[in-house]
C-alpha atoms as a PDB file:
ATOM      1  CA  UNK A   1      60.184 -13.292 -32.905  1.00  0.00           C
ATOM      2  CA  UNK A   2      60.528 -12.339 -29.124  1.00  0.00           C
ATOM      3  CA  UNK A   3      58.616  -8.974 -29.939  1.00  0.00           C
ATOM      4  CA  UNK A   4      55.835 -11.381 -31.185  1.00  0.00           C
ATOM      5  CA  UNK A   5      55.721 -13.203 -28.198  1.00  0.00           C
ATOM      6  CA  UNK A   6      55.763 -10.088 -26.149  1.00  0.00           C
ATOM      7  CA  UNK A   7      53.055  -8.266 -27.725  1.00  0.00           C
ATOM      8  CA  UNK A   8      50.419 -11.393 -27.682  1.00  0.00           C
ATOM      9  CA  UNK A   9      50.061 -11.517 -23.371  1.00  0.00           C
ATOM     10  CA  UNK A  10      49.864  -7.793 -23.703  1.00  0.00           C
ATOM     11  CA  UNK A  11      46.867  -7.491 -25.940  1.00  0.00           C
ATOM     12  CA  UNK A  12      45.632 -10.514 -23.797  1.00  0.00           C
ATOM     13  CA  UNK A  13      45.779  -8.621 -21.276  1.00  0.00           C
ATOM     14  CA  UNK A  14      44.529  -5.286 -22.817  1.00  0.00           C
ATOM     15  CA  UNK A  15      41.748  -7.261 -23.836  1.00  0.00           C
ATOM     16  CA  UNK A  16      40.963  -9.023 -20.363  1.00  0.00           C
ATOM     17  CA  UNK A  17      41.018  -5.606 -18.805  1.00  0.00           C
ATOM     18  CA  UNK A  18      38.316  -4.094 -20.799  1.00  0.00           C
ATOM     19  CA  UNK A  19      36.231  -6.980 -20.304  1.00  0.00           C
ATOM     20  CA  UNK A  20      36.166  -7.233 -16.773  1.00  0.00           C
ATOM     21  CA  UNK A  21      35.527  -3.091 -17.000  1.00  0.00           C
ATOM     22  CA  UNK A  22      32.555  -4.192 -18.694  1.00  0.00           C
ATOM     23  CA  UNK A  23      31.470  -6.754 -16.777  1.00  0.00           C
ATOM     24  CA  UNK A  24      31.733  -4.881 -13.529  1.00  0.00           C
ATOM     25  CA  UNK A  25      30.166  -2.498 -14.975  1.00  0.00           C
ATOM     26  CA  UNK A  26      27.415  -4.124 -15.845  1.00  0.00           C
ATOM     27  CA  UNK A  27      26.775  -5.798 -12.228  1.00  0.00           C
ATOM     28  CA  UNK A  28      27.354  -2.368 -10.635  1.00  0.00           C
ATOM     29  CA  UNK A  29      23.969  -1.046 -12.835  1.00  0.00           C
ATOM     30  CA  UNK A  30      21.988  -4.397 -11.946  1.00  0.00           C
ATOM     31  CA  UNK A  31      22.982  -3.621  -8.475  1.00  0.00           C
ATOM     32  CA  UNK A  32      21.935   0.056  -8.307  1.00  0.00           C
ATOM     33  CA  UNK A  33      19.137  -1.125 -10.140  1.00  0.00           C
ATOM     34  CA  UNK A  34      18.337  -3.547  -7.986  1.00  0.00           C
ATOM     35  CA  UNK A  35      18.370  -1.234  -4.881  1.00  0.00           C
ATOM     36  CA  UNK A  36      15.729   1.271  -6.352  1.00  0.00           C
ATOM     37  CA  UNK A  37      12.359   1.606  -4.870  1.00  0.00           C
ATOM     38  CA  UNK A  38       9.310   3.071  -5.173  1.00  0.00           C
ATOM     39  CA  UNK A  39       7.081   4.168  -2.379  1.00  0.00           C
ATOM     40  CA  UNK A  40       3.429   4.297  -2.840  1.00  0.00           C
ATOM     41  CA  UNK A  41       0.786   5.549  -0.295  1.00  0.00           C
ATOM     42  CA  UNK A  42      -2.838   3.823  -0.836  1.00  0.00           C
ATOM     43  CA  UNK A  43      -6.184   4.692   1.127  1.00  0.00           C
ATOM     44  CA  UNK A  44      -9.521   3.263   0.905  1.00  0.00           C
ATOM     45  CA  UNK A  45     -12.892   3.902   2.515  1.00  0.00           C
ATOM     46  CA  UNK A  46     -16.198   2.686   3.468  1.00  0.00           C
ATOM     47  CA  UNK A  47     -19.598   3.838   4.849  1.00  0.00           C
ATOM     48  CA  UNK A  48     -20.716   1.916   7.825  1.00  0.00           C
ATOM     49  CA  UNK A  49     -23.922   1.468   9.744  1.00  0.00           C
ATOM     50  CA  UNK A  50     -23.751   1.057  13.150  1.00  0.00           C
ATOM     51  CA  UNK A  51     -26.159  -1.499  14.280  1.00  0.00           C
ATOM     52  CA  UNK A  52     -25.667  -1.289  18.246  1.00  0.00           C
ATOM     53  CA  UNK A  53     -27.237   1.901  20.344  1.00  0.00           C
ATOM     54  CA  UNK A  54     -26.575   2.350  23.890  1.00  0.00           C
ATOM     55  CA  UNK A  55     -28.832   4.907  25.594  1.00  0.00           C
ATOM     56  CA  UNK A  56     -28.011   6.314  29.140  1.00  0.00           C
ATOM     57  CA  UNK A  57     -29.106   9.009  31.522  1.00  0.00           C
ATOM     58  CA  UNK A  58     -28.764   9.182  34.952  1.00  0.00           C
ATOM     59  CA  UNK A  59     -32.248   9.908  37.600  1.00  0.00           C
ATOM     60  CA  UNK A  60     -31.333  13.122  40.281  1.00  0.00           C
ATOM     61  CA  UNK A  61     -32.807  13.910  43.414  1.00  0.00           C
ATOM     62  CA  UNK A  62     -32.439  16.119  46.767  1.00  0.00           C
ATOM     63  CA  UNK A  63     -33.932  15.626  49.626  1.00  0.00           C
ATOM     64  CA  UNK A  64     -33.596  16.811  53.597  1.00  0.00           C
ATOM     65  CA  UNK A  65     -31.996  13.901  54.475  1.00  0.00           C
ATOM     66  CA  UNK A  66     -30.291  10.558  53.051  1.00  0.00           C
ATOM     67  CA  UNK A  67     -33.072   8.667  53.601  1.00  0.00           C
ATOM     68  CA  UNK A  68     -35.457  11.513  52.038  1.00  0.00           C
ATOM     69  CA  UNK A  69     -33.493  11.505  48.946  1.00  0.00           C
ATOM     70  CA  UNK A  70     -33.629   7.812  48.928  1.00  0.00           C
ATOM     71  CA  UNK A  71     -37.365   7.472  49.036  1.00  0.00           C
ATOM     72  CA  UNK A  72     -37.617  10.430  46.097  1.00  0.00           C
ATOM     73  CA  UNK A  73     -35.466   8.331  43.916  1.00  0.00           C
ATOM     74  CA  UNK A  74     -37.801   5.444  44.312  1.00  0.00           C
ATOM     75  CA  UNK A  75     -40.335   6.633  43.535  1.00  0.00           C
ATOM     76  CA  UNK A  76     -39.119   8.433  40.030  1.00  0.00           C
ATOM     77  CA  UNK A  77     -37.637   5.705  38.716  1.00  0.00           C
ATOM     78  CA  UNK A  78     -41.155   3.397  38.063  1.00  0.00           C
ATOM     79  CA  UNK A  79     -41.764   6.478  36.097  1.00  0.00           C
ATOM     80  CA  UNK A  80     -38.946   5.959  33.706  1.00  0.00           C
ATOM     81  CA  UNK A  81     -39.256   2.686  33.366  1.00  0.00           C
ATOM     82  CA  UNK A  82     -42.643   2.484  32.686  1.00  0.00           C
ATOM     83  CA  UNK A  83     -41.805   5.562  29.385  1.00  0.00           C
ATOM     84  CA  UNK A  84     -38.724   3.025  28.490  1.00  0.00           C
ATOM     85  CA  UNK A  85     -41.089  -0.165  28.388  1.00  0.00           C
ATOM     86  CA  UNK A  86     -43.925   2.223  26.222  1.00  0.00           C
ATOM     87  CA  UNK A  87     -41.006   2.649  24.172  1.00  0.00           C
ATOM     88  CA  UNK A  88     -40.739  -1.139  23.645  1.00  0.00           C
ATOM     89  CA  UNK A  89     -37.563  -1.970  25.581  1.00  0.00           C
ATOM     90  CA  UNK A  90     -38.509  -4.198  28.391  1.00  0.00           C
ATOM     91  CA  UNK A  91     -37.647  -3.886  31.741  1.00  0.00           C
ATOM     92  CA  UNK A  92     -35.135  -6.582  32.576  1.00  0.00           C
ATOM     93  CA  UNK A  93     -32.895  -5.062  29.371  1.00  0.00           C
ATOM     94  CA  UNK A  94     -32.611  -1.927  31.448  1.00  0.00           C
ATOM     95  CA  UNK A  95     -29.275  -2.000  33.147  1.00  0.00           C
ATOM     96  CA  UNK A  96     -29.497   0.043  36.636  1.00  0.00           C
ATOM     97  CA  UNK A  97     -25.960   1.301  38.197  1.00  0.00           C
ATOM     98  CA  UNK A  98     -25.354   1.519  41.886  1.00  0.00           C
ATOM     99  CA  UNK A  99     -27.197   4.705  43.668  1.00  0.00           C
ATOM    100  CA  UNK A 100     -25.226   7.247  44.709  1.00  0.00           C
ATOM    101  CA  UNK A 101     -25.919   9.141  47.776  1.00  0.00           C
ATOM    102  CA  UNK A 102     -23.867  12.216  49.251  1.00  0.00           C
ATOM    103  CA  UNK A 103     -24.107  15.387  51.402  1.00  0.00           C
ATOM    104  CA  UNK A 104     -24.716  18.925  50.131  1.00  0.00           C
ATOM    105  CA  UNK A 105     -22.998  21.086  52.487  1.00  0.00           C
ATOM    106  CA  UNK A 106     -23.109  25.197  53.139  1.00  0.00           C
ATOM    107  CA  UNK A 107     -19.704  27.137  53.048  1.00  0.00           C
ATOM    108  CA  UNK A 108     -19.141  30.333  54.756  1.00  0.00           C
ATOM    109  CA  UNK A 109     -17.363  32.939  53.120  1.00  0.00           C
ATOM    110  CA  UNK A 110     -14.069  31.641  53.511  1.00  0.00           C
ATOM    111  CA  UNK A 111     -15.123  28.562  51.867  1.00  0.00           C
ATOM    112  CA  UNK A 112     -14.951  26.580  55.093  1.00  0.00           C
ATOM    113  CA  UNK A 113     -18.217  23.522  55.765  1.00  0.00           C
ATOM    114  CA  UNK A 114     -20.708  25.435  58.070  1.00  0.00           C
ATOM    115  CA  UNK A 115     -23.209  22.293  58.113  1.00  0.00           C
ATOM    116  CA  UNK A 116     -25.093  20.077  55.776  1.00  0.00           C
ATOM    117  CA  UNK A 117     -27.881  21.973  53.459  1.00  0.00           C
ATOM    118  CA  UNK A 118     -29.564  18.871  52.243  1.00  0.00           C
ATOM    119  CA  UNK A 119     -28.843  15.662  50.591  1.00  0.00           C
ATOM    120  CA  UNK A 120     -28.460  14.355  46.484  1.00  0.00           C
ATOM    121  CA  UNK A 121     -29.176  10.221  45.308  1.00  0.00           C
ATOM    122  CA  UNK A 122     -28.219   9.926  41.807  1.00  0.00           C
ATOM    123  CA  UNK A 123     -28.574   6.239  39.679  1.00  0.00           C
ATOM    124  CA  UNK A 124     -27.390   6.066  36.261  1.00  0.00           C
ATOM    125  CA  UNK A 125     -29.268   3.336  33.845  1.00  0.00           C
ATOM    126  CA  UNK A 126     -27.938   2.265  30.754  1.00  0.00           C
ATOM    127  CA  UNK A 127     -30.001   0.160  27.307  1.00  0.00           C
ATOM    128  CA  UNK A 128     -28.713  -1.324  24.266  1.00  0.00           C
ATOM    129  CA  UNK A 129     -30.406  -2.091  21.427  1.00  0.00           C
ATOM    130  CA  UNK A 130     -29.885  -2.934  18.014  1.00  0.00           C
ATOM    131  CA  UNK A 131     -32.462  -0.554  16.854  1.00  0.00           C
ATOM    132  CA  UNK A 132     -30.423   2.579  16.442  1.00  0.00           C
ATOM    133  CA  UNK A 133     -33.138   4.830  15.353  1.00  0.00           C
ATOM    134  CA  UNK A 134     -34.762   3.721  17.851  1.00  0.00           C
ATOM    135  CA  UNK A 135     -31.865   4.932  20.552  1.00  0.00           C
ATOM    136  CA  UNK A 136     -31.927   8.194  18.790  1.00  0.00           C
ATOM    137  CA  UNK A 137     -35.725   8.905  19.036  1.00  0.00           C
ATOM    138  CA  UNK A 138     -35.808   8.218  22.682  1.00  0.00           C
ATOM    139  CA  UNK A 139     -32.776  10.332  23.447  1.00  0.00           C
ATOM    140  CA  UNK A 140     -34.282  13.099  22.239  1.00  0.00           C
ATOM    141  CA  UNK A 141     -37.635  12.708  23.271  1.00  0.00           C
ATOM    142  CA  UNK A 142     -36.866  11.291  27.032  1.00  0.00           C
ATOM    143  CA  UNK A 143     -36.905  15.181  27.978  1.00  0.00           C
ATOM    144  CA  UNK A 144     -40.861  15.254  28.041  1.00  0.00           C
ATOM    145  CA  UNK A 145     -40.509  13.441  31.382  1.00  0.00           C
ATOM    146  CA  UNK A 146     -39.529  17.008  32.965  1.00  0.00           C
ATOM    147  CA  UNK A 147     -42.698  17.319  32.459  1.00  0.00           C
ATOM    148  CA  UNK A 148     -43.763  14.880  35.112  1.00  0.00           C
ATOM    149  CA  UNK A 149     -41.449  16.569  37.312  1.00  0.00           C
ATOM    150  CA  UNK A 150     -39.096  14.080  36.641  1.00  0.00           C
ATOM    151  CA  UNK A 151     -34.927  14.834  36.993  1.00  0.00           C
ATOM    152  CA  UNK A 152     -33.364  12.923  34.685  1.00  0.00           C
ATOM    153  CA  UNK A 153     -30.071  13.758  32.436  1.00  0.00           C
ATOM    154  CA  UNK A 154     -29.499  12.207  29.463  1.00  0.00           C
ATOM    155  CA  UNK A 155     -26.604  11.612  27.467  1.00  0.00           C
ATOM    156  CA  UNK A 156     -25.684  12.061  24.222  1.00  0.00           C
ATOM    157  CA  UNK A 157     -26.563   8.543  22.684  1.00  0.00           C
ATOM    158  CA  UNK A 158     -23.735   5.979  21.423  1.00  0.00           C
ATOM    159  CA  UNK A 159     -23.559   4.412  18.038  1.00  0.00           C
ATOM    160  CA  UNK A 160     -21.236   1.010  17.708  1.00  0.00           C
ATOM    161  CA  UNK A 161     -20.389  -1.230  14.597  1.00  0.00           C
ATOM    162  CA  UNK A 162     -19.987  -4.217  15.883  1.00  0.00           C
ATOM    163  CA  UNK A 163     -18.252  -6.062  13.022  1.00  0.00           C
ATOM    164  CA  UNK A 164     -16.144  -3.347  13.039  1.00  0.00           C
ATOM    165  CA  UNK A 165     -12.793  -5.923  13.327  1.00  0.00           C
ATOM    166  CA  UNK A 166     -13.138  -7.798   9.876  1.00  0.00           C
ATOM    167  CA  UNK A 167     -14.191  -4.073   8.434  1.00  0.00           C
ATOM    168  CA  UNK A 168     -10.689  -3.345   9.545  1.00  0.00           C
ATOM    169  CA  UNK A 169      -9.225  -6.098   7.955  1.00  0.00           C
ATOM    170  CA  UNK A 170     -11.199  -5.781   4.769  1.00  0.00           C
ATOM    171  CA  UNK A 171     -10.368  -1.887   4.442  1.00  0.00           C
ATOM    172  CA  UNK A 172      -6.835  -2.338   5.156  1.00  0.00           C
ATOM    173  CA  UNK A 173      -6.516  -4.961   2.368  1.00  0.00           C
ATOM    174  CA  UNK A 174      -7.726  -2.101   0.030  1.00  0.00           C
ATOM    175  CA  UNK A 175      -5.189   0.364   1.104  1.00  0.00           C
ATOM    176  CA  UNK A 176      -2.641  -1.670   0.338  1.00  0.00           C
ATOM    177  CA  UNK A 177      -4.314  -2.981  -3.306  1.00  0.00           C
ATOM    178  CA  UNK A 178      -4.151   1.120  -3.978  1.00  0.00           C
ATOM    179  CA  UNK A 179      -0.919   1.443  -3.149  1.00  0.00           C
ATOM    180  CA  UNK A 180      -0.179  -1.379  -5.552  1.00  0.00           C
ATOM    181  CA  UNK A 181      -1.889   0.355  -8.590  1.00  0.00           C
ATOM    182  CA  UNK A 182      -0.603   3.706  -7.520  1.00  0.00           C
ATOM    183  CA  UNK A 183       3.678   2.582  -7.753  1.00  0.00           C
ATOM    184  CA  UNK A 184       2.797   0.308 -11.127  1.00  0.00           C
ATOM    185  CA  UNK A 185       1.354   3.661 -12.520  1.00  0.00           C
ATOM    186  CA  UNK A 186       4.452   5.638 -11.367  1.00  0.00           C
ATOM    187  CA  UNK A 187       6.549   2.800 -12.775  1.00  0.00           C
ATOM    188  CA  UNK A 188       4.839   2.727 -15.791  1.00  0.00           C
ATOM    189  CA  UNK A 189       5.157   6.654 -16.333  1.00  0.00           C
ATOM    190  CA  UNK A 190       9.120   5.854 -16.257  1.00  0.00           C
ATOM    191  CA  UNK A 191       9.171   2.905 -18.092  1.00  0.00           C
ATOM    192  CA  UNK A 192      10.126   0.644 -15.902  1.00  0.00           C
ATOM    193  CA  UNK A 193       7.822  -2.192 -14.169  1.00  0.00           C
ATOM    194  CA  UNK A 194       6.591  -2.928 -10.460  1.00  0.00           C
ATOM    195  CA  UNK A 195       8.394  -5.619  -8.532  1.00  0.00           C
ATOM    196  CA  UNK A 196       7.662  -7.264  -5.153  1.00  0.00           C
ATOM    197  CA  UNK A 197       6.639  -5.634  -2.007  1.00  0.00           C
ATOM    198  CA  UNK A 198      10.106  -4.887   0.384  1.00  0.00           C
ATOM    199  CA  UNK A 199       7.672  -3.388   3.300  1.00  0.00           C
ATOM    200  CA  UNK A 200       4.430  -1.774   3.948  1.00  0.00           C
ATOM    201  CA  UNK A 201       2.925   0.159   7.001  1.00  0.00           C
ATOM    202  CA  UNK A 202      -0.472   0.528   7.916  1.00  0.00           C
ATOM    203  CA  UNK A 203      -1.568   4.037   9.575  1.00  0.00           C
ATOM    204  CA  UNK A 204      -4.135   4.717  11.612  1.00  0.00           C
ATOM    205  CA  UNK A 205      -8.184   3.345  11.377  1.00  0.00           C
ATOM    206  CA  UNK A 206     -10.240   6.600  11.206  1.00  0.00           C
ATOM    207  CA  UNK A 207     -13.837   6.156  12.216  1.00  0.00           C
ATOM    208  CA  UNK A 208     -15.039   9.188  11.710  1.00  0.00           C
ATOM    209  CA  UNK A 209     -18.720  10.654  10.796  1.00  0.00           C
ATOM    210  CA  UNK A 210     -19.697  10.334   7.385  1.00  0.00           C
ATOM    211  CA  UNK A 211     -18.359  13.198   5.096  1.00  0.00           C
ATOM    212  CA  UNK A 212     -16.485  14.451   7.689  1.00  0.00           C
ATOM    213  CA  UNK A 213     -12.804  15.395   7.478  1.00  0.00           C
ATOM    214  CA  UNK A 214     -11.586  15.010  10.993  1.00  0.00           C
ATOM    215  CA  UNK A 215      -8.423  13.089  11.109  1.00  0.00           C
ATOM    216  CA  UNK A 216      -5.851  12.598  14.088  1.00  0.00           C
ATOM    217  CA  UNK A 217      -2.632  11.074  14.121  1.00  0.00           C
ATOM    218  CA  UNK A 218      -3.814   8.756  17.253  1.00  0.00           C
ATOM    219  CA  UNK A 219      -6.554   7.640  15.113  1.00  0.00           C
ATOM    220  CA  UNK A 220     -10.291   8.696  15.279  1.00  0.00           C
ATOM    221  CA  UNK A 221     -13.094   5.750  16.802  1.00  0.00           C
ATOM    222  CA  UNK A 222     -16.443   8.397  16.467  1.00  0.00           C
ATOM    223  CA  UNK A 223     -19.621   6.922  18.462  1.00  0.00           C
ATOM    224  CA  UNK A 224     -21.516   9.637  18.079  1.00  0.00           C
ATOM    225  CA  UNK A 225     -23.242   9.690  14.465  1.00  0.00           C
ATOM    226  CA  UNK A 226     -25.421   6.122  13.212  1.00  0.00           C
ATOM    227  CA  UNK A 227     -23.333   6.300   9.565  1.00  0.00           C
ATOM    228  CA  UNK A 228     -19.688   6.441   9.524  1.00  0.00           C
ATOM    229  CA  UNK A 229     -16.848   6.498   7.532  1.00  0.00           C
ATOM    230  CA  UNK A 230     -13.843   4.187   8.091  1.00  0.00           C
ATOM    231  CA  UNK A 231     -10.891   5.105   6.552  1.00  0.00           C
ATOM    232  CA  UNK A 232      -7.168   3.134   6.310  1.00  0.00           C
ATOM    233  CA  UNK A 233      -4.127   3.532   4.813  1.00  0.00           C
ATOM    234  CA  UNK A 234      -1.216   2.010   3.910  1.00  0.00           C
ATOM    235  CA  UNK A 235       2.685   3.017   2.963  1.00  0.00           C
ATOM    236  CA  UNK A 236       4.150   0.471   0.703  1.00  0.00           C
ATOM    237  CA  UNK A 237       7.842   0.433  -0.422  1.00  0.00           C
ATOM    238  CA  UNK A 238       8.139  -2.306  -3.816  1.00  0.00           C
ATOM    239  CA  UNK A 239      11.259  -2.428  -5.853  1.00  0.00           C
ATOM    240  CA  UNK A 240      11.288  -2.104  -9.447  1.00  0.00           C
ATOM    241  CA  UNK A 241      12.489  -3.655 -12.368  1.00  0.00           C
END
């Protein structure tokens, strides 16, 4: 009778132990399952027009003296403007910059100032326009003015999107969408289904030309080609279930 007794709490507790084995068990795979992961990287891109030119070159004389120089500068820049307004930009949308004026000196062999040789004015000008083609045509055709014995340097036009900060926004929302699809496909190939985000990063906006494949880690901002590429990405980290 006492054996009974006896053997009844020990199959109790036989019992009791292989149930909590299961149960822990049990909570240590939801936990490992909860702390798996899947990272997905997404990308997206988009061709953009830039609808803002900026056009600058810069008018350069020499003369004898300051005052020389001066005068010669005068009286090549009516020239320039007149081409720029024939062009159809008119004249109060051309932005002049401060002259510059400074000494051109001789140097003895040593490399030491012997005297002043003559004197250089300089005055950079600057026009933006939303007609990019527009920008491009003159930059490349504002050379003919040489020809007028005029000294003028241009530079290489600028090309600007100016909606370029919802672009940003908009592009970046598509990264991460791709990332999305790309972790519910990995999940899918192992059975197992996407669950919510746990963190994302968003790389670098390249702005680059269009089908070009520069790329730099500091991020790319090109201003030198009328149709671009923008290009985002996103790293995305979602658990699964």
């Amino acid at each position: 009778m006492s054996q009974n007794r006896l053997v009844l709490p020990a199959a109790i507790i036989a019992i009791a132990a292989v149930l909590s084995t299961f149960i822990i068990s049990a909570a240590m795979r939801k936990i490992k399952s909860d702390n798996q992961t899947i990272n997905a990287t997404g990308s997206a891109k988009k061709v953009i027009v830039s609808d803002l030119g900026i056009f600058r070159g810069t008018i350069t004389v020499e003369g004898s003296t300051a005052s020389e120089a001066y005068q010669a500068l005068q009286k090549q820049k009516p020239i320039i403007v007149n081409y720029l307004k024939g062009k159809g930009f008119q004249e109060e949308k051309i932005n002049f910059q401060t002259i510059n004026n400074y000494p051109n000196y001789y140097y003895n062999q040593n490399g030491v100032q012997t005297g002043i040789r003559s004197y250089t004015a300089s005055q950079t000008l600057d026009i933006q326009s939303a007609d990019v083609e527009l920008i491009k045509e003159m930059s490349l055709e504002v050379s003919s003015l040489v020809q007028q014995g005029i000294n003028f340097n241009v530079n290489p036009p600028e090309y600007y999107y100016t909606k370029i900060g919802d672009i940003k926004i908009e592009i970046q929302a598509e990264a991460a969408k791709d990332a999305m699809v790309r972790g519910q496909r990995i999940a899918e190939a192992t059975g197992r289904k996407l669950g919510a985000l746990k963190s994302a990063r968003m790389g670098v906006i390249q702005i680059t030309p269009e089908n070009s494949n520069m790329i730099s880690d500091y991020g790319i901002n090109d201003v030198s080609s009328i149709r671009k590429e923008i290009t985002a990405v996103v790293s995305a980290e979602f658990s699964i279930e």
